[in-house]
N, C-alpha and C. Protein backbone atom coordinates (compact mmCIF):
# COMPACT_ATOMS: atom_id res chain seq x y z
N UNK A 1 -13.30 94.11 -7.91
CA UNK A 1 -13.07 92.75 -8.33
C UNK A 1 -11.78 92.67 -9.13
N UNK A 2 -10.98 92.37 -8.45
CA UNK A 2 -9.86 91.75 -9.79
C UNK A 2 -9.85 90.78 -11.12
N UNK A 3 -9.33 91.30 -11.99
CA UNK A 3 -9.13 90.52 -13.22
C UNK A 3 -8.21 89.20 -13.47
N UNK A 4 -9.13 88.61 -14.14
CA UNK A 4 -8.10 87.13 -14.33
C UNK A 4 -6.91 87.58 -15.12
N UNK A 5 -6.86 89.03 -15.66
CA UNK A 5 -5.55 89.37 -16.32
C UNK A 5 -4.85 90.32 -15.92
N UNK A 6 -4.71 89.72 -14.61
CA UNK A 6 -4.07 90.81 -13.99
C UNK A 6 -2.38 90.50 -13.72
N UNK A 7 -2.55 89.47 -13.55
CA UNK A 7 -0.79 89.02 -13.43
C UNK A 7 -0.40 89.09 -15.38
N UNK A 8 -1.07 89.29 -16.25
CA UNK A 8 -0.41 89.73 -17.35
C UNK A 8 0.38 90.79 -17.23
N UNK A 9 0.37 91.38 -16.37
CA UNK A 9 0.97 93.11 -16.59
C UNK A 9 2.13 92.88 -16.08
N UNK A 10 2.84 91.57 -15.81
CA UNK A 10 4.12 91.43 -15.71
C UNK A 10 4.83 91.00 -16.98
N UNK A 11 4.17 90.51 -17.91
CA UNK A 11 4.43 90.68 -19.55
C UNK A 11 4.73 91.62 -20.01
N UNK A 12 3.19 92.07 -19.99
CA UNK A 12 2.82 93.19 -21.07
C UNK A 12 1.87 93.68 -20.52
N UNK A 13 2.01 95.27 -20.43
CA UNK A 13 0.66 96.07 -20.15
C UNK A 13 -0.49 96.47 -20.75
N UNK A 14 0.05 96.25 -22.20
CA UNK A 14 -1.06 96.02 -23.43
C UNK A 14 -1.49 94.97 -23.75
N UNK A 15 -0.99 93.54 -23.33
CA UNK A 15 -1.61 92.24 -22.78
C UNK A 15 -3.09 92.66 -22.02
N UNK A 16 -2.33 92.82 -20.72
CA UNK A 16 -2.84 93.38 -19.11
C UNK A 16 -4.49 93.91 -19.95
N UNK A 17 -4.21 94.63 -20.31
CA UNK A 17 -5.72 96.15 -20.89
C UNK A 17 -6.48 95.37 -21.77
N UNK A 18 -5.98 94.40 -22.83
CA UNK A 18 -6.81 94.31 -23.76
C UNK A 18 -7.45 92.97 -23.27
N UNK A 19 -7.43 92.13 -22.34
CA UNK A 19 -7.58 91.12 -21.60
C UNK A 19 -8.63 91.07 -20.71
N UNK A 20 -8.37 92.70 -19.79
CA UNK A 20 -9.63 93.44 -18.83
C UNK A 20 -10.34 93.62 -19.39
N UNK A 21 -10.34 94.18 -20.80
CA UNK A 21 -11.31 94.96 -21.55
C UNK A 21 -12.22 93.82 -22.27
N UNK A 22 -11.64 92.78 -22.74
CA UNK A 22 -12.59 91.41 -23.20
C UNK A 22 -13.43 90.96 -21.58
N UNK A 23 -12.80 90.84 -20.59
CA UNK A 23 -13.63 90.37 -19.41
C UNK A 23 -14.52 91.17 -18.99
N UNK A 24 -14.55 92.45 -19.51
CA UNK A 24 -15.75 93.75 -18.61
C UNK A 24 -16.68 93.41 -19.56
N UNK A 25 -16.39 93.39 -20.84
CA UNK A 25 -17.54 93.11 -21.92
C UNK A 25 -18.16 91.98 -21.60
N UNK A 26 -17.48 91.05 -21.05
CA UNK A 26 -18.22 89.54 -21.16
C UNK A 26 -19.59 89.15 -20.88
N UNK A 27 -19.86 89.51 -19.57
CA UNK A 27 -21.39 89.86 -19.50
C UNK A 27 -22.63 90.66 -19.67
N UNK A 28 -21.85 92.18 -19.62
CA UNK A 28 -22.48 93.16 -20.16
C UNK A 28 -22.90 93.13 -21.68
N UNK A 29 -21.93 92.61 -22.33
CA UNK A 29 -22.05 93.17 -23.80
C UNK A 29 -20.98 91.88 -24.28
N UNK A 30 -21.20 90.86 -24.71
CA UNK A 30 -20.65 89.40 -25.68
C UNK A 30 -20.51 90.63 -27.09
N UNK A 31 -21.16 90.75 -27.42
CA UNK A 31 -20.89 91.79 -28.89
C UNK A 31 -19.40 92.06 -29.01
N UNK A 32 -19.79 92.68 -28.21
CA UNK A 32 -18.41 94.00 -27.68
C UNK A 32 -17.00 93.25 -26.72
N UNK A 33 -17.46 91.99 -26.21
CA UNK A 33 -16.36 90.83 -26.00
C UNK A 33 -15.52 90.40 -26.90
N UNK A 34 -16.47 89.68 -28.10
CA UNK A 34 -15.70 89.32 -28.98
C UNK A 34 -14.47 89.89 -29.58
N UNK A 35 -14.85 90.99 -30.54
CA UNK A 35 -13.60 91.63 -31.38
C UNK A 35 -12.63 91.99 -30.14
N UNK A 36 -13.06 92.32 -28.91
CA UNK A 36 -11.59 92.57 -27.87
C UNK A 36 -10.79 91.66 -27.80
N UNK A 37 -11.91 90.37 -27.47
CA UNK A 37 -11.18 88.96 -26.89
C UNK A 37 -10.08 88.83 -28.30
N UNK A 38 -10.87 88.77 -29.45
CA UNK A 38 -9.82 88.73 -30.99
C UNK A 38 -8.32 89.49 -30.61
N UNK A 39 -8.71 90.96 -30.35
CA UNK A 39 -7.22 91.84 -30.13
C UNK A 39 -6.93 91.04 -29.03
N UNK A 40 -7.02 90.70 -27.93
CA UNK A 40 -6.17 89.92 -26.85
C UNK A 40 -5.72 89.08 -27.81
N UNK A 41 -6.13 87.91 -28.43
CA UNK A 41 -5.68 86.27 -28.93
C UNK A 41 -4.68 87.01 -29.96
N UNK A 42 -4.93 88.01 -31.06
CA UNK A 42 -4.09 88.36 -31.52
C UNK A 42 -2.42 89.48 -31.04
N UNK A 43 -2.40 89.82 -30.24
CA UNK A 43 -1.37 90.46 -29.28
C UNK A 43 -0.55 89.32 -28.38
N UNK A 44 -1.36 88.52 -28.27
CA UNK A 44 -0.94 87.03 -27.56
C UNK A 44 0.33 86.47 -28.75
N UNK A 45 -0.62 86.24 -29.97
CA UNK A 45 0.27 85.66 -31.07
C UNK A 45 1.55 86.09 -31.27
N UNK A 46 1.38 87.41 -31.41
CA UNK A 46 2.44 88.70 -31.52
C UNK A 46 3.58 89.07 -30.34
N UNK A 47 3.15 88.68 -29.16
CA UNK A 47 3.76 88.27 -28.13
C UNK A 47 4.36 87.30 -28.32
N UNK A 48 3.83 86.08 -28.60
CA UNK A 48 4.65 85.01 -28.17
C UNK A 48 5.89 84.85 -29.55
N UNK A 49 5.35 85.44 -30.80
CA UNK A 49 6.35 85.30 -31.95
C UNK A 49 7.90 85.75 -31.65
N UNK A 50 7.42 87.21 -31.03
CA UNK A 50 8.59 88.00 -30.96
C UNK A 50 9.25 87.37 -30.25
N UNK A 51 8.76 86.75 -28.66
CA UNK A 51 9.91 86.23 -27.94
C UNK A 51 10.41 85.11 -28.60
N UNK A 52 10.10 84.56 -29.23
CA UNK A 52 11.05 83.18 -30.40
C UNK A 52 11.57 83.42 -31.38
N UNK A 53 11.45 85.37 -31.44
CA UNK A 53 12.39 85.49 -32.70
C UNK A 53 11.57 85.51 -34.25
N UNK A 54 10.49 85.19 -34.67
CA UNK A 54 9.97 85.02 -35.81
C UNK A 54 9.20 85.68 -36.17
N UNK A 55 8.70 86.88 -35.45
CA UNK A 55 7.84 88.06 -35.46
C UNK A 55 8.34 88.54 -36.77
N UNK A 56 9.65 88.93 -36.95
CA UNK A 56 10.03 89.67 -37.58
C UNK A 56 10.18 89.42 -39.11
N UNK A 57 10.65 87.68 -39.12
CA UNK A 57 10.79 87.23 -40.08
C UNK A 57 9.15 86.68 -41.05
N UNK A 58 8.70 87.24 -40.65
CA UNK A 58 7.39 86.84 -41.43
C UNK A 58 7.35 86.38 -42.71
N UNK A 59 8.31 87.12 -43.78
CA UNK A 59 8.73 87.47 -45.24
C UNK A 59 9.04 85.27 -45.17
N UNK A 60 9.47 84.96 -44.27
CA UNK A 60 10.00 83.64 -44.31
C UNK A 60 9.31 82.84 -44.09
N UNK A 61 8.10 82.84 -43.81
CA UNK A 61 6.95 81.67 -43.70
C UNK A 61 6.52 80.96 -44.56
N UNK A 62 6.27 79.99 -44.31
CA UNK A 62 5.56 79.33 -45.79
C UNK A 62 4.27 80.27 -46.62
N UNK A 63 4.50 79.86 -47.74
CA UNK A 63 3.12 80.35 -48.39
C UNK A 63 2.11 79.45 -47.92
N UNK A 64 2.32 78.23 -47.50
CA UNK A 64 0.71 77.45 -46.50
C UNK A 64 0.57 78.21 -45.56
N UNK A 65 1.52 78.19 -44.60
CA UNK A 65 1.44 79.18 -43.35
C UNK A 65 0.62 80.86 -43.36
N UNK A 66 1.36 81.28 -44.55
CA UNK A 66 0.84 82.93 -44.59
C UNK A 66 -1.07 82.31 -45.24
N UNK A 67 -0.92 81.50 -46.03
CA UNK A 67 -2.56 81.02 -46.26
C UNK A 67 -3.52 80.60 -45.18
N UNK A 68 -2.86 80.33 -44.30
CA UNK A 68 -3.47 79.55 -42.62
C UNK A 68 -4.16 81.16 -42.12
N UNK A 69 -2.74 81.54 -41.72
CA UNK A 69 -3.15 82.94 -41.13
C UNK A 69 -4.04 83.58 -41.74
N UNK A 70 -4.21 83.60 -43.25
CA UNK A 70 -4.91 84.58 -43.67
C UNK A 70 -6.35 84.11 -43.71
N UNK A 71 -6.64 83.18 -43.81
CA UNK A 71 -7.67 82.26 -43.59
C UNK A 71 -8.58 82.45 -42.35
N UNK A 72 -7.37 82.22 -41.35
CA UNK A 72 -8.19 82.63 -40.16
C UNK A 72 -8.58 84.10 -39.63
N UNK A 73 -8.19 85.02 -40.45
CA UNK A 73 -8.04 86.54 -40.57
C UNK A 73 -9.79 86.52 -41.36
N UNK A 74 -9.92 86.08 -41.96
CA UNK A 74 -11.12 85.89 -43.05
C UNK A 74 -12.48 85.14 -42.23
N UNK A 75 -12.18 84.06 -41.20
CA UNK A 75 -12.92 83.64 -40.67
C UNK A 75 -13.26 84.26 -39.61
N UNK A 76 -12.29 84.63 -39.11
CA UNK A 76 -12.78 85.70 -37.57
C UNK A 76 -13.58 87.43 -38.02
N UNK A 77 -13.08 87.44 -39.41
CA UNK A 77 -13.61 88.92 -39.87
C UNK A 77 -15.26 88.10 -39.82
N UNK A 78 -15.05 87.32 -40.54
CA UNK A 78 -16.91 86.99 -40.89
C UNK A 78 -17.48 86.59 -39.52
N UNK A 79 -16.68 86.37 -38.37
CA UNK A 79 -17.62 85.52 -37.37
C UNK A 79 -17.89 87.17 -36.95
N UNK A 80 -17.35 87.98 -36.82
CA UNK A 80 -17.37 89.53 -36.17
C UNK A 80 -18.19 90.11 -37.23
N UNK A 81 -18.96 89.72 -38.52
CA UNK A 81 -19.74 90.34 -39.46
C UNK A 81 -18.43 91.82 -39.95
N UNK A 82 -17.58 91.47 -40.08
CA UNK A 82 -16.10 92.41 -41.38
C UNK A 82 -15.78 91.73 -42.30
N UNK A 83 -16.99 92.64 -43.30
CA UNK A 83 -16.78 92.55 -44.53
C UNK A 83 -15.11 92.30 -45.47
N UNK A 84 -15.12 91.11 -46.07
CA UNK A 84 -13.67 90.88 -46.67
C UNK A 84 -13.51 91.89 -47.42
N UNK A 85 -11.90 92.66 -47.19
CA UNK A 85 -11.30 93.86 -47.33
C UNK A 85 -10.76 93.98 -48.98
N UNK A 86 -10.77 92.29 -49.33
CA UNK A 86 -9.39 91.99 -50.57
C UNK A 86 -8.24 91.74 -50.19
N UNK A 87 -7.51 92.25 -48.89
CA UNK A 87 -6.48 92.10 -48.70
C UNK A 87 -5.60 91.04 -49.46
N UNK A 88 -4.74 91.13 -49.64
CA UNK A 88 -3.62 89.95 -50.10
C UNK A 88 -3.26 88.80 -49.09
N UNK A 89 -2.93 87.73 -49.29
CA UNK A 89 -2.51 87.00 -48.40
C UNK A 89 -0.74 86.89 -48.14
């Protein structure tokens, strides 16, 4: 059966993998979907930053912005039951 992420691997091949790997889980194991599907959405982000250039500049974001992100870093830890680390925002 082919994967709906299969034309990713003209991106990215670490797109491509972490994409298959959320869709094999999907029915077998939702558990084990989730935190993948997370690394896909997050590699996505990270993908799309770099090609606009702003990956890098992070240091330059708003402090709302770095609060957004971190926020949603906090909400996806708790929907996945990961315990908040302290991390800094």
């Amino acid at each position: 059966m082919r994967s709906n992420f299969s034309q990713s691997t003209t991106l990215s091949q670490e797109l491509a993998k972490r994409g298959q790997r959320a869709e094999h889980y999907f029915t077998a194991d939702p558990n084990t979907a989730l935190p993948k599907l997370r690394q896909f959405a997050e590699l996505v982000a990270q993908e799309a930053a770099a090609r606009i250039g702003v990956y890098q500049a992070i240091s330059a974001l708003s402090p709302e912005i770095k609060q957004l992100f971190h926020s949603l870093l906090k909400v996806g830890n708790a929907a996945l039951g990961v315990p908040h680390s302290g991390c800094a925002a």
